[in-house]
N, C-alpha and C. Protein backbone atom coordinates (compact mmCIF):
# COMPACT_ATOMS: atom_id res chain seq x y z
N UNK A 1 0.83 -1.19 0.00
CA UNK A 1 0.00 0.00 0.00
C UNK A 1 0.87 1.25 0.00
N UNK A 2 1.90 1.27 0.68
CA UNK A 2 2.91 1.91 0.83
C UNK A 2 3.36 2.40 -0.35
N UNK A 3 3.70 1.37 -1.50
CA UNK A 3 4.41 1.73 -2.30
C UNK A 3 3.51 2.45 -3.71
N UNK A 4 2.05 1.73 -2.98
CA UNK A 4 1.53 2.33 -4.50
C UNK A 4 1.29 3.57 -4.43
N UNK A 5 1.29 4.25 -3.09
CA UNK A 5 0.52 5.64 -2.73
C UNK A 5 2.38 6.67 -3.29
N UNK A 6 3.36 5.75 -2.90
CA UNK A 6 4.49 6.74 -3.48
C UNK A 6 4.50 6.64 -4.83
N UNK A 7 4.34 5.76 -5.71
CA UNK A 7 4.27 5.93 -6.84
C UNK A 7 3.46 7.16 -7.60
N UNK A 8 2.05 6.86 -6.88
CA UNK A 8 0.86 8.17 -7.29
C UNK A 8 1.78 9.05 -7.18
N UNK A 9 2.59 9.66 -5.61
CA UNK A 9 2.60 10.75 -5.21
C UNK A 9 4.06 11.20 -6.76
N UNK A 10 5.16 10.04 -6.63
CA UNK A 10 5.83 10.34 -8.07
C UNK A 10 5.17 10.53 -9.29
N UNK A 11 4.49 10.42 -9.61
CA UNK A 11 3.43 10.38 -11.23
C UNK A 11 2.93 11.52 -11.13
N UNK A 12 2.58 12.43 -9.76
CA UNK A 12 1.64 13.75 -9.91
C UNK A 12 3.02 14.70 -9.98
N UNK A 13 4.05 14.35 -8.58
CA UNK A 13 5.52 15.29 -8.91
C UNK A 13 5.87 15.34 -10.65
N UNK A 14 6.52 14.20 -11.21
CA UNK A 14 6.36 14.65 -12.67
C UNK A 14 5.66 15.18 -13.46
N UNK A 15 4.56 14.97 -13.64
CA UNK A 15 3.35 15.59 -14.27
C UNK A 15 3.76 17.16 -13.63
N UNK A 16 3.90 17.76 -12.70
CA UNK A 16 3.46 18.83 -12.25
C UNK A 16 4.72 19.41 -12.53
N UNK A 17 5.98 18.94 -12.53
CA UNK A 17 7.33 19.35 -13.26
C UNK A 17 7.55 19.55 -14.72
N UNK A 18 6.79 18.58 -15.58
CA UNK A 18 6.54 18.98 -16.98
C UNK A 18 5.86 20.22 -16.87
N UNK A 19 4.27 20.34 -16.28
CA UNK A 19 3.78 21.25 -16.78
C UNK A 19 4.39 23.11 -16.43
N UNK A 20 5.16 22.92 -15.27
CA UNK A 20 5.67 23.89 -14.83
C UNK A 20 6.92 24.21 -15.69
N UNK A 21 7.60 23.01 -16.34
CA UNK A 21 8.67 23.57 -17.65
C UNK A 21 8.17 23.74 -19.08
N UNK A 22 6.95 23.77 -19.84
CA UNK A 22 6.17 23.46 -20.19
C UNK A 22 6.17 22.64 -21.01
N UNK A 23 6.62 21.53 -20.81
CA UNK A 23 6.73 20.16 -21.56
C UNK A 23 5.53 19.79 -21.65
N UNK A 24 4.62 20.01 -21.17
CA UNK A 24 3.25 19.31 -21.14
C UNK A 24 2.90 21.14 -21.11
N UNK A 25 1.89 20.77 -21.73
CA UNK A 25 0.75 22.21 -21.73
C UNK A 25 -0.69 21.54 -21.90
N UNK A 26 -1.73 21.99 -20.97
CA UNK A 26 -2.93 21.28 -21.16
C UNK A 26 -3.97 22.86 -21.29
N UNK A 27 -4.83 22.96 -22.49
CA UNK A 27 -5.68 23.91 -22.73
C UNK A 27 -6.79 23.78 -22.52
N UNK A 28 -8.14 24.26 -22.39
CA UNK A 28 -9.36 24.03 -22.58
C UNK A 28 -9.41 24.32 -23.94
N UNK A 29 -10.43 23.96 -24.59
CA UNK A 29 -10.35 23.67 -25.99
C UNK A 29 -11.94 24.18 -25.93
N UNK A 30 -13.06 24.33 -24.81
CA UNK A 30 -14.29 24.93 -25.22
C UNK A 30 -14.59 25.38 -23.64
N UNK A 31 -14.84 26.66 -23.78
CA UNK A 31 -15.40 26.90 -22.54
C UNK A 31 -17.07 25.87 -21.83
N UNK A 32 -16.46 26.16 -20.72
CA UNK A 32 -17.49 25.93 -19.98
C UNK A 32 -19.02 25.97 -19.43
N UNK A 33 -19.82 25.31 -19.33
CA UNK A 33 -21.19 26.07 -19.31
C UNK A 33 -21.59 26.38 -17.88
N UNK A 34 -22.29 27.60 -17.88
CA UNK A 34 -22.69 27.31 -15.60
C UNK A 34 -23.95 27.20 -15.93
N UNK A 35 -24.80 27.28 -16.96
CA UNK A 35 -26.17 27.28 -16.62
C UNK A 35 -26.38 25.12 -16.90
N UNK A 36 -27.28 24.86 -15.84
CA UNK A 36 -28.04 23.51 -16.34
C UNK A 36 -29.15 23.67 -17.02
N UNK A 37 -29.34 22.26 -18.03
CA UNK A 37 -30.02 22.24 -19.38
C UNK A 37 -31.37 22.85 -18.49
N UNK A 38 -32.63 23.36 -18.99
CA UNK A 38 -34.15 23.29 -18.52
C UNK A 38 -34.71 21.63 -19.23
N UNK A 39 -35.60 21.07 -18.68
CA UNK A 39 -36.28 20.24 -18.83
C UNK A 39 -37.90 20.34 -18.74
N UNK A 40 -38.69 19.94 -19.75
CA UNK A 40 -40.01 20.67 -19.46
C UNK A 40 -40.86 18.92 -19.51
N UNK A 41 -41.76 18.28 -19.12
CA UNK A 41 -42.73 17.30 -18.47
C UNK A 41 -44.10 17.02 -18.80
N UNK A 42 -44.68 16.87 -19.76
CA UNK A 42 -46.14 16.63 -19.52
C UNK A 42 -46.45 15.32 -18.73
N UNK A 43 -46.82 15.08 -17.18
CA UNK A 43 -47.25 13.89 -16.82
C UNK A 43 -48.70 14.29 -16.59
N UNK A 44 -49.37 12.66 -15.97
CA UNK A 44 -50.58 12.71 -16.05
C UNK A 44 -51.10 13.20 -14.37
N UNK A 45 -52.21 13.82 -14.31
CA UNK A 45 -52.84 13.57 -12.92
C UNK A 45 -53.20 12.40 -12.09
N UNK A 46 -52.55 12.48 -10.66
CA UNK A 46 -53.16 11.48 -10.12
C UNK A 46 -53.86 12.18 -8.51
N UNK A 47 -55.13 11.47 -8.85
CA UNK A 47 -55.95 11.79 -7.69
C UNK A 47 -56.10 10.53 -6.41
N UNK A 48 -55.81 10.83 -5.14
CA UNK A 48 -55.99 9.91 -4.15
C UNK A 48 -57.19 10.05 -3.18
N UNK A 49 -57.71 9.19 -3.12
CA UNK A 49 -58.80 9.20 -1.93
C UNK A 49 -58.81 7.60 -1.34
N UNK A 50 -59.98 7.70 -0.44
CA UNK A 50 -60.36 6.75 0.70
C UNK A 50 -61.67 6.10 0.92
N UNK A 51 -61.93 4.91 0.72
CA UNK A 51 -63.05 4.83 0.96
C UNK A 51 -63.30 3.23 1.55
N UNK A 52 -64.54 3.15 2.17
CA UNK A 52 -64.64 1.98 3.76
C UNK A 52 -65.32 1.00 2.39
N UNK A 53 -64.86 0.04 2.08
CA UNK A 53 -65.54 -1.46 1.80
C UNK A 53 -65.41 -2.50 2.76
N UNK A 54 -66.46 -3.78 2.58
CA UNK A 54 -66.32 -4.81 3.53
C UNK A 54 -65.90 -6.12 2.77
N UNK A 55 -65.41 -6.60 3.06
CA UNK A 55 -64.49 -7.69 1.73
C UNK A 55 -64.46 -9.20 2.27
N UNK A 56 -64.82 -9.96 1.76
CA UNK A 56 -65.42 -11.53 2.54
C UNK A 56 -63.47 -11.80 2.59
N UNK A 57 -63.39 -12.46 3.41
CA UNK A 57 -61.87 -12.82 3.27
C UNK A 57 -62.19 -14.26 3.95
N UNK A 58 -61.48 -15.29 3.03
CA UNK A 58 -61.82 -16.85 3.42
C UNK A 58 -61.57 -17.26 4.55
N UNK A 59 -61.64 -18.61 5.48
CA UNK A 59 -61.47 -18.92 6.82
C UNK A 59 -60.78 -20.39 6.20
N UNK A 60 -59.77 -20.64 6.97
CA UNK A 60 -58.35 -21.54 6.41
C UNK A 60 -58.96 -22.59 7.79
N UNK A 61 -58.73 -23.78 8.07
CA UNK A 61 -58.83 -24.78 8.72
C UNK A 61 -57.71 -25.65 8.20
N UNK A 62 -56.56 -26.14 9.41
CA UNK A 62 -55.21 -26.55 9.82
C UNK A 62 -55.97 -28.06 10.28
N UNK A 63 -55.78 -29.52 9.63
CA UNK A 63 -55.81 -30.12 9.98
C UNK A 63 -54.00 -30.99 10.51
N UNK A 64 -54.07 -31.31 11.51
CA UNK A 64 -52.71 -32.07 12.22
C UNK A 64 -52.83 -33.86 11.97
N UNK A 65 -52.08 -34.19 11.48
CA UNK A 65 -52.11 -35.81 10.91
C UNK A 65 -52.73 -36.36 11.95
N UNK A 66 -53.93 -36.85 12.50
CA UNK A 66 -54.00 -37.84 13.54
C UNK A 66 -54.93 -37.34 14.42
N UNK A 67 -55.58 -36.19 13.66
CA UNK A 67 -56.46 -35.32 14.85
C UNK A 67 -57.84 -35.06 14.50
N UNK A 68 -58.67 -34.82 15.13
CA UNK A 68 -60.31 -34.43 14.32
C UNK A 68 -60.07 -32.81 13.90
N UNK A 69 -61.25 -32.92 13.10
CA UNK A 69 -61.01 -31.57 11.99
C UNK A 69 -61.80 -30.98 12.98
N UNK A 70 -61.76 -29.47 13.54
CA UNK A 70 -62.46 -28.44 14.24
C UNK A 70 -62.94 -27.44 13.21
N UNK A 71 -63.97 -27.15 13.53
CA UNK A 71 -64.60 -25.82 12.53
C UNK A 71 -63.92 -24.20 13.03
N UNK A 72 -63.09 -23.52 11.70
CA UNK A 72 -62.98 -22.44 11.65
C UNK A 72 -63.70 -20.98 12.68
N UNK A 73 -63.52 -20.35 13.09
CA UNK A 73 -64.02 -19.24 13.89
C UNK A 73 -63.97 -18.02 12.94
């Protein structure tokens, strides 16, 4: 770990020695933009509400190998 972090730290020293003799010269080639793109959306409406229904929900009966069947509650 040691050695890879000195290596980085040699690879940025050179790099930063070229560019300071200017062996390396790095330009922007297009300025920059500060504004972000606009984006415009047609989605659809959604409406939420609430309302009380009563809903049959089935009754399950567990028979055990060896036992009489009991009626559901």
């Amino acid at each position: 770990m040691r050695t890879l972090l000195v290596l980085i730290a040699l690879v940025i020293i050179v790099v930063a020695g070229c560019m300071y003799f200017g062996i390396i010269n790095i330009d922007q080639t297009r300025p920059a933009v500060v504004q972000a793109p606009t984006f415009q959306a047609d989605v659809a409406r959604v409406t939420l509400g609430t309302k009380n229904e009563t809903v049959a929900v089935p009754t399950i009966s567990v028979q055990k190998p060896g036992a009489s069947p009991t009626p559901a509650h």
